[in-house]
N, C-alpha and C. Protein backbone atom coordinates (compact mmCIF):
# COMPACT_ATOMS: atom_id res chain seq x y z
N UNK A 1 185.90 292.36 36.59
CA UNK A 1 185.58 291.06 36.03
C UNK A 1 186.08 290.98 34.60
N UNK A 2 186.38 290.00 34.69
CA UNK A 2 187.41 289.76 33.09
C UNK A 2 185.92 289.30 32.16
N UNK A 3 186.00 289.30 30.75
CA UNK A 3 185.32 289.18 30.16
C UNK A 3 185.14 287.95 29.29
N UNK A 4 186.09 286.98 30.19
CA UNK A 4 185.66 284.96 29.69
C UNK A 4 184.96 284.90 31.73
N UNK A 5 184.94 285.69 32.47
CA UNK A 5 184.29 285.30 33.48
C UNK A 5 182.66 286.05 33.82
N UNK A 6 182.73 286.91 32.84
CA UNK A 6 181.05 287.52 32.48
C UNK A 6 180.44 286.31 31.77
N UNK A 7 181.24 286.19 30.10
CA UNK A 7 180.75 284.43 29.83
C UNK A 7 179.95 283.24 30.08
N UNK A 8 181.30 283.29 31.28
CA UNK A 8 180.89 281.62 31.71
C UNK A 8 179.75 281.60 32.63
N UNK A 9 179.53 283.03 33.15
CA UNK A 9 178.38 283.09 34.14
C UNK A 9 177.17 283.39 33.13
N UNK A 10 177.14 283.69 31.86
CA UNK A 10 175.84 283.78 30.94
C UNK A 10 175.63 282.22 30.71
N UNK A 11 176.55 281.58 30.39
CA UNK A 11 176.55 279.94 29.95
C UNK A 11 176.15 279.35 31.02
N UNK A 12 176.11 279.74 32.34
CA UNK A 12 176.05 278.60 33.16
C UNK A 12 174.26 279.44 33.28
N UNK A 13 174.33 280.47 33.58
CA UNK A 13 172.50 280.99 33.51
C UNK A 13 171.96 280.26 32.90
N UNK A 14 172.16 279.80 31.48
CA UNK A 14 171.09 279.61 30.52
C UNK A 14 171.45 277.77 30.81
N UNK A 15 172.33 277.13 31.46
CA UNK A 15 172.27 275.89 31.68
C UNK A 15 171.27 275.83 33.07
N UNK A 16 171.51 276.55 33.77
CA UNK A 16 170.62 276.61 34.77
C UNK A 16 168.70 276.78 34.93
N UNK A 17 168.48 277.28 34.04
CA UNK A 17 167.32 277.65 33.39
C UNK A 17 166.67 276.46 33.31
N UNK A 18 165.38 275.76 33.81
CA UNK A 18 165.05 275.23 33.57
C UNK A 18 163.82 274.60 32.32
N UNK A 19 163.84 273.88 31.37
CA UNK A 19 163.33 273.87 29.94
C UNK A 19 161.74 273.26 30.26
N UNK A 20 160.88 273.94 29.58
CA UNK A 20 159.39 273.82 30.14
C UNK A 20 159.12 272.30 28.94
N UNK A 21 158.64 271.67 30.07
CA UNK A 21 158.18 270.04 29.79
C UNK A 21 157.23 270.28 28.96
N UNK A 22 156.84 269.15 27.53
CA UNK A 22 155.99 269.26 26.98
C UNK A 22 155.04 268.21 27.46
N UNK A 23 153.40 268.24 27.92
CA UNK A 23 152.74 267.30 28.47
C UNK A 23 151.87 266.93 27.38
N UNK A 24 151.01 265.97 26.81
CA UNK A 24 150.24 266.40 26.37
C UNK A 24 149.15 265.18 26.86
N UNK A 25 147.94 266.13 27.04
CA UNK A 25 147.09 265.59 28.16
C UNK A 25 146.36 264.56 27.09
N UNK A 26 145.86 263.06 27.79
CA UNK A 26 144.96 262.47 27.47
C UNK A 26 143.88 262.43 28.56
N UNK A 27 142.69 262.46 27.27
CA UNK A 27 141.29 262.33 28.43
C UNK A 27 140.87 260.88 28.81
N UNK A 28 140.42 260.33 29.25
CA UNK A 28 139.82 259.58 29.57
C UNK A 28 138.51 258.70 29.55
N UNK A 29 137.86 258.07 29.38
CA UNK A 29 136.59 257.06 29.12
C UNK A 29 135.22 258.58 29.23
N UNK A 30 134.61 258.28 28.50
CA UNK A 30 133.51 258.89 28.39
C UNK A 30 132.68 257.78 29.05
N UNK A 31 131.96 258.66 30.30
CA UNK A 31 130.42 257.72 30.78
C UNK A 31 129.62 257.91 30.50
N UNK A 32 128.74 256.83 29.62
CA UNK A 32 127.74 257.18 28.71
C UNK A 32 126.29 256.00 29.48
N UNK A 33 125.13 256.88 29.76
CA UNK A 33 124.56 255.00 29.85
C UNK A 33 124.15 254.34 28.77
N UNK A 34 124.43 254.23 27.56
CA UNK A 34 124.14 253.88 26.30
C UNK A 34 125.43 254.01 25.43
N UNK A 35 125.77 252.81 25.16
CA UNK A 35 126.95 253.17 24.42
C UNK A 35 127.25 252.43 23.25
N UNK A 36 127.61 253.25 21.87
CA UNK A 36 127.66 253.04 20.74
C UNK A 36 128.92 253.03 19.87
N UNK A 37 128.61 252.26 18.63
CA UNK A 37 130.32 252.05 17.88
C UNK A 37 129.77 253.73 17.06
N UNK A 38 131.01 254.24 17.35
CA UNK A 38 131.27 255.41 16.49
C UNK A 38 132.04 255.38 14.89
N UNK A 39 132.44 254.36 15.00
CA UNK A 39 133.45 254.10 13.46
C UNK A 39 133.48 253.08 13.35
N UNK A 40 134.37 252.45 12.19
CA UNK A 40 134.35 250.66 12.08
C UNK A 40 135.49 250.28 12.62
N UNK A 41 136.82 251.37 13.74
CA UNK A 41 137.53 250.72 14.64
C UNK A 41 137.07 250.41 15.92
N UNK A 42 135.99 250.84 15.88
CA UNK A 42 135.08 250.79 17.43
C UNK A 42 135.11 249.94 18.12
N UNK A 43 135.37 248.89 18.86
CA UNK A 43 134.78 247.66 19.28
C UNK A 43 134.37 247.71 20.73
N UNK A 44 133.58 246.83 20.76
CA UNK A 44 132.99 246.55 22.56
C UNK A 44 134.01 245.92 23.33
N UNK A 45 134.36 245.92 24.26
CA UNK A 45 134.73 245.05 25.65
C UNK A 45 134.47 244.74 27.04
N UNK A 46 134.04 244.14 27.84
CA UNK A 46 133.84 244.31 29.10
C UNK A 46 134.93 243.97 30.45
N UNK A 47 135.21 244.57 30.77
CA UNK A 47 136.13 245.00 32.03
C UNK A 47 135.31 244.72 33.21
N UNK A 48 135.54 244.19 34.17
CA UNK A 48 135.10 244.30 35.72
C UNK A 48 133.23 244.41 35.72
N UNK A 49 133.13 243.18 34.38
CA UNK A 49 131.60 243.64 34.32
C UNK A 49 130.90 244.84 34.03
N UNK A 50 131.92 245.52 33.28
CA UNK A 50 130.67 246.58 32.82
C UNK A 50 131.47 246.50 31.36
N UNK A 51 130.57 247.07 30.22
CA UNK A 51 131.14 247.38 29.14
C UNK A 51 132.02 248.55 28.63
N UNK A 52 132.69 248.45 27.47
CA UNK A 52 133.80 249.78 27.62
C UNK A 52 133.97 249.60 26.04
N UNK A 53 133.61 250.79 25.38
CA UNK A 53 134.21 250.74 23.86
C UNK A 53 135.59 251.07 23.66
N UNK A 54 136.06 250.44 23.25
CA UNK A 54 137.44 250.77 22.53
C UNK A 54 137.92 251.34 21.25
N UNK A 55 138.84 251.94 20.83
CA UNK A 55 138.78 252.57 19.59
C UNK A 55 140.58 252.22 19.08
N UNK A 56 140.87 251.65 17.96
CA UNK A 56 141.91 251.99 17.77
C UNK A 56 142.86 252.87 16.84
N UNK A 57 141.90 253.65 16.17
CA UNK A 57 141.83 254.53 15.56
C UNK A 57 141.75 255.87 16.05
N UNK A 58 140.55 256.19 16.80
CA UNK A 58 140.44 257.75 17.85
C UNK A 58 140.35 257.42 19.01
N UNK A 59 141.03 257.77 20.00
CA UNK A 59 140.89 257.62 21.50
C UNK A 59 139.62 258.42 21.91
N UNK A 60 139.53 259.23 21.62
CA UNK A 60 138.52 260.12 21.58
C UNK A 60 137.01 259.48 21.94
N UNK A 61 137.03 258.08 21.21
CA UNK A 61 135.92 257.42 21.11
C UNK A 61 135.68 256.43 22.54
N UNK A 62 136.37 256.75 23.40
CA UNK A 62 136.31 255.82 23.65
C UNK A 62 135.27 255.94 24.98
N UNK A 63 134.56 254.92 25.52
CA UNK A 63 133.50 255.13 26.24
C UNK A 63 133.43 253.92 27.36
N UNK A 64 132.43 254.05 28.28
CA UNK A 64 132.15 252.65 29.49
C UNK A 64 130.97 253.31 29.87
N UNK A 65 129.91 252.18 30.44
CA UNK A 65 129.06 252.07 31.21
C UNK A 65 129.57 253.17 32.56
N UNK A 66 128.44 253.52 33.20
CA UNK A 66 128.49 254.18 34.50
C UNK A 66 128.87 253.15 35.66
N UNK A 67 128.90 253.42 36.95
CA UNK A 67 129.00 252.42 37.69
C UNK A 67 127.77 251.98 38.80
N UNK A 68 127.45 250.65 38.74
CA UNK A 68 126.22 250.21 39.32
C UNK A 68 126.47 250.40 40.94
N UNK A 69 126.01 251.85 41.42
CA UNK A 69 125.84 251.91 43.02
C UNK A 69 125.56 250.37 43.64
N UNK A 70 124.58 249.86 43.33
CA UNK A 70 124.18 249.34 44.19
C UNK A 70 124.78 248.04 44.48
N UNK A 71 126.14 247.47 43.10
CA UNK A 71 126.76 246.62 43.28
C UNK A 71 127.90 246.43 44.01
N UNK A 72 128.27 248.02 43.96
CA UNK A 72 129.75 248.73 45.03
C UNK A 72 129.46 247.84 46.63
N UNK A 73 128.09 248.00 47.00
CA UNK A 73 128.20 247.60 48.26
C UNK A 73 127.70 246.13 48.94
């Protein structure tokens, strides 16, 4: 093996290699049955009849009512 054909087979390895995805996870609504402004971006909203705090400052904050069993059915 010639030594531009050792090379091109290192170059094509490391093209082949696949590059690890960066994800970065968001959580989701906290179910609270009581729910409060945590900061002064806090605000209330209600969705599908139930309430849901919003935050536009920390996502972190962000919260909803549980869901009323007995209205599901």
């Amino acid at each position: 093996m010639s030594a531009l054909t050792r090379l091109t087979g290192q170059v094509m390895r490391g093209l082949l290699v696949p590059k690890p995805v960066v994800v970065q996870e968001a959580a989701g609504f906290k179910v609270r049955k009581f729910l409060k402004l945590r900061c002064q971006y806090c605000y209330f909203v209600r969705v599908n009849g139930r309430m849901h705090v919003e935050c536009t400052a920390q996502g972190r904050h962000k919260q909803r009512e549980p869901f009323n069993v007995k209205l599901l059915w």
